[in-house]
C-alpha atoms as a PDB file:
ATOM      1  CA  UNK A   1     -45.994 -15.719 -46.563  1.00  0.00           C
ATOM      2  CA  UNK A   2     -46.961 -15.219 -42.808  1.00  0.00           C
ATOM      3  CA  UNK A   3     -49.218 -17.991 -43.094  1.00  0.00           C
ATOM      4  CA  UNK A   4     -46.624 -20.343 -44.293  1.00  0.00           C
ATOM      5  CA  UNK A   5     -44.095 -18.885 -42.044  1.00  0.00           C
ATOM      6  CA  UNK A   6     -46.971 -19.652 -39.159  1.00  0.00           C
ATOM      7  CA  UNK A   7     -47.611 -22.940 -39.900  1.00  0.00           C
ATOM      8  CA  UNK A   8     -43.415 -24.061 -40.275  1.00  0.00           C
ATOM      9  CA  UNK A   9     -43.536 -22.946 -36.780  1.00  0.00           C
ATOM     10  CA  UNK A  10     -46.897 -24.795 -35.599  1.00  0.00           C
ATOM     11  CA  UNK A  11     -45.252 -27.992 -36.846  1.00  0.00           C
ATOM     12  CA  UNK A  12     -42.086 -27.460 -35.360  1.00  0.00           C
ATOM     13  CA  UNK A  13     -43.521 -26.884 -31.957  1.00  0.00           C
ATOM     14  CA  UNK A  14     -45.487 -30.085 -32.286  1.00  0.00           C
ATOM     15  CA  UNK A  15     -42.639 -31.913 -33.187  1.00  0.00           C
ATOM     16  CA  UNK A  16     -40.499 -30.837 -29.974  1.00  0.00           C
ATOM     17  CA  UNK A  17     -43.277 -31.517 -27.829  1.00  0.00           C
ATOM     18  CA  UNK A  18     -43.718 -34.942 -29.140  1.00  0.00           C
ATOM     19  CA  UNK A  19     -40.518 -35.575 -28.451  1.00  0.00           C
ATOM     20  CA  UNK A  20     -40.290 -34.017 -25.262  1.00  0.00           C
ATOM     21  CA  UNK A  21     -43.099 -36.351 -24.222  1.00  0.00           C
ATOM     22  CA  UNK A  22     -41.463 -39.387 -25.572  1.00  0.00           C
ATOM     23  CA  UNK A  23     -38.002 -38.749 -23.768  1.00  0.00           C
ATOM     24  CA  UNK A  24     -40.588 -38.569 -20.571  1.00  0.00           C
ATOM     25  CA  UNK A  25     -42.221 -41.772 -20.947  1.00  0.00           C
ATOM     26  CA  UNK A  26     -41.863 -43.599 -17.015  1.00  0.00           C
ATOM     27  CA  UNK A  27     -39.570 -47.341 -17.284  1.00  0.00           C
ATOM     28  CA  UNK A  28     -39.127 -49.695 -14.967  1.00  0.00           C
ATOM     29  CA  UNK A  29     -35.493 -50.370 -14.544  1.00  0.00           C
ATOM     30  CA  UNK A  30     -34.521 -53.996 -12.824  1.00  0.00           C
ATOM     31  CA  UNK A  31     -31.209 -54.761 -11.624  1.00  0.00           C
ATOM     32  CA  UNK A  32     -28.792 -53.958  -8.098  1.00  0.00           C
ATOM     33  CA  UNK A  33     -29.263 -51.376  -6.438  1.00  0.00           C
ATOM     34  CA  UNK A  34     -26.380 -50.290  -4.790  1.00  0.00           C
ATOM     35  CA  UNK A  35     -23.808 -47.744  -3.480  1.00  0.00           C
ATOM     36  CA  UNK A  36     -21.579 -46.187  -6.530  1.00  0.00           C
ATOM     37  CA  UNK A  37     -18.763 -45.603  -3.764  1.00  0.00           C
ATOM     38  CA  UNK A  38     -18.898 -48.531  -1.328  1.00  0.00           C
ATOM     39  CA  UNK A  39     -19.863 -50.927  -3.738  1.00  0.00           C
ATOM     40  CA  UNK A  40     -18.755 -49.595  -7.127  1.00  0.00           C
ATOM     41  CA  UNK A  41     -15.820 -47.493  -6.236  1.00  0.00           C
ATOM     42  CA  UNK A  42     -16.886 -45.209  -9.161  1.00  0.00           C
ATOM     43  CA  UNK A  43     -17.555 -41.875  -7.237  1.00  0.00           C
ATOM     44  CA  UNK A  44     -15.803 -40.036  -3.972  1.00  0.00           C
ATOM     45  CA  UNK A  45     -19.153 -40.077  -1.970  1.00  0.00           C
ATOM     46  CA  UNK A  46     -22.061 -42.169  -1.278  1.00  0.00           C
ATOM     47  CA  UNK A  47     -24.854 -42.230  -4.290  1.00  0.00           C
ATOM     48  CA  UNK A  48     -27.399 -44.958  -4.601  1.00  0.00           C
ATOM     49  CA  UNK A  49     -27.659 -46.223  -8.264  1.00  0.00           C
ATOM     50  CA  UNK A  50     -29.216 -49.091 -10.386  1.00  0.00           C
ATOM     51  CA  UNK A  51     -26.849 -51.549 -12.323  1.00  0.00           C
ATOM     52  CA  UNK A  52     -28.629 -52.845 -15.000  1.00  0.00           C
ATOM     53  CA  UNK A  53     -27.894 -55.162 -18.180  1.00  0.00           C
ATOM     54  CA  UNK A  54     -28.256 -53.734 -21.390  1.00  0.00           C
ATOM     55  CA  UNK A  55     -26.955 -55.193 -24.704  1.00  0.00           C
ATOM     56  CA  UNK A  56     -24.729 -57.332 -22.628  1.00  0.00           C
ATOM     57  CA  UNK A  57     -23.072 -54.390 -20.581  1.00  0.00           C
ATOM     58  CA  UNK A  58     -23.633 -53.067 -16.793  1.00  0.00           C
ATOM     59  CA  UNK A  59     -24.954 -49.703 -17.492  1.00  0.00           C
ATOM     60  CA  UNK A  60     -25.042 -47.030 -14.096  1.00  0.00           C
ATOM     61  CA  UNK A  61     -28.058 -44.857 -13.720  1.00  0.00           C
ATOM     62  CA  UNK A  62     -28.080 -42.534 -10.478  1.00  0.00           C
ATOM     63  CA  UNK A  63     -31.234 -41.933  -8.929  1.00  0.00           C
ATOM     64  CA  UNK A  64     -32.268 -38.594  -8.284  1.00  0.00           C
ATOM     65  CA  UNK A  65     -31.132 -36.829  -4.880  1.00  0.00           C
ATOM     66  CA  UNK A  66     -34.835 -37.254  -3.215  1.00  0.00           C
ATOM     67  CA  UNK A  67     -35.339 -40.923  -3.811  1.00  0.00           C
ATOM     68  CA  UNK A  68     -31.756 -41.731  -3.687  1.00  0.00           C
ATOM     69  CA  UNK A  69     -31.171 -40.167  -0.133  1.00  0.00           C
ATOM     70  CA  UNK A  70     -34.621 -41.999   1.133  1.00  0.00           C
ATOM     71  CA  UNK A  71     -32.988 -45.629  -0.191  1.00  0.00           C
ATOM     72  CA  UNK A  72     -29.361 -45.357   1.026  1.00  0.00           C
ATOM     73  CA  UNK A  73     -29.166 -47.292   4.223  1.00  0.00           C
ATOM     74  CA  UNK A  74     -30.925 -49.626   2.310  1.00  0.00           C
ATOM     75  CA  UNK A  75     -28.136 -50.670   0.081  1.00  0.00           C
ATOM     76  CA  UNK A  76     -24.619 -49.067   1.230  1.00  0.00           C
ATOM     77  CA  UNK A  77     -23.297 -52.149   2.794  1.00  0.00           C
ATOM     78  CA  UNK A  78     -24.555 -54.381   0.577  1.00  0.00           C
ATOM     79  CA  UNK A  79     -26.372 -53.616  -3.006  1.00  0.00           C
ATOM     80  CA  UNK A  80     -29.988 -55.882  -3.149  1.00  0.00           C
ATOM     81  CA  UNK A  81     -31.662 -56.632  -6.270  1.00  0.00           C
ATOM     82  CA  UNK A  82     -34.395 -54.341  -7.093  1.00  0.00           C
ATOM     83  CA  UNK A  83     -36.706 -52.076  -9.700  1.00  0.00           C
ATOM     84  CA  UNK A  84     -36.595 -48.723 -10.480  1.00  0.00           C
ATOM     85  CA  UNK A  85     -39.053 -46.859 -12.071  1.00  0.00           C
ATOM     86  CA  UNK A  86     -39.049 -43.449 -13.638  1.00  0.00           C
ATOM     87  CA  UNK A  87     -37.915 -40.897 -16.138  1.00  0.00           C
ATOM     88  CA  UNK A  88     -34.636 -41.408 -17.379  1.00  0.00           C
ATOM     89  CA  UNK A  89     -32.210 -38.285 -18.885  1.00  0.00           C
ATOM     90  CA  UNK A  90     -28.724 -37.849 -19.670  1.00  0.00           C
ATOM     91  CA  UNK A  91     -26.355 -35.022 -18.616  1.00  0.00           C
ATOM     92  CA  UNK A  92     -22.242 -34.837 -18.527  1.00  0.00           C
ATOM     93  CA  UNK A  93     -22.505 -38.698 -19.949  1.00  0.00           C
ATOM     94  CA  UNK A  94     -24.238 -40.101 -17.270  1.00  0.00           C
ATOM     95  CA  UNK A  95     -27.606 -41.505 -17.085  1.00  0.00           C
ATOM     96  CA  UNK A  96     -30.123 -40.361 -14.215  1.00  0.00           C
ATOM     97  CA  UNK A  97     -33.646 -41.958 -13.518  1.00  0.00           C
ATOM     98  CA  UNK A  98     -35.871 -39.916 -11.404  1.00  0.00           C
ATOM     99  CA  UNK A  99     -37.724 -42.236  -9.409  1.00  0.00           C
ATOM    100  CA  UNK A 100     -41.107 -42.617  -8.540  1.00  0.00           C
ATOM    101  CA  UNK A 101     -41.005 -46.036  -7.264  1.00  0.00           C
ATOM    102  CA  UNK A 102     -38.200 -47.990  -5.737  1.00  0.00           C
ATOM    103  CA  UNK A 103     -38.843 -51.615  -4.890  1.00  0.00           C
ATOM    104  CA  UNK A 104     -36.674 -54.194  -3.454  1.00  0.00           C
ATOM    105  CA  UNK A 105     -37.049 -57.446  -4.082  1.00  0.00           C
ATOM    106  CA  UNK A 106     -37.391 -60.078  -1.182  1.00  0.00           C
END
């Protein structure tokens, strides 16, 4: 019975961590870059996002604090086409991307 018990345990473990990595896989996110309050008028202060197409609809993702504080004066006036890539996650029904790259294009 431990044995069995052991092994329903194994395989659930496995199974979270596979998904776990799969909800970590890095994607490249293209669309404006821009400010959620100058531009959007979405949020009461300054946040650098990505709008990006999806199924027809603008869909928001915030960048994470770090990258989106090193991007701002890049895009408060005016948003600028670009790519985001990262993780993406979802908490309080928005989505997030944590950056690793942020390019703009020219």
């Amino acid at each position: 019975m431990r044995t069995i018990v052991s092994l329903a345990l194994g395989m659930i473990l496995i199974a979270a961590l596979a998904v776990t990595a799969a909800a970590q896989k890095p994607v490249t996110l293209s669309g404006k870059i821009t400010c959620a309050m100058c531009d959007l008028k979405t949020e009461k202060s300054c946040m650098t996002v990505i709008v990006v197409k999806e199924d027809g609809k603008d869909v928001t993702y915030y960048l994470d604090e770090k990258s989106g504080k090193a991007n701002h004066d890049a895009i408060c006036d005016a948003g600028k086409d670009g790519t985001v890539t990262g993780t993406v996650s979802e908490k309080d029904g928005k989505k997030y991307i944590t950056a690793t790259k942020v390019d703009f294009k020219k």
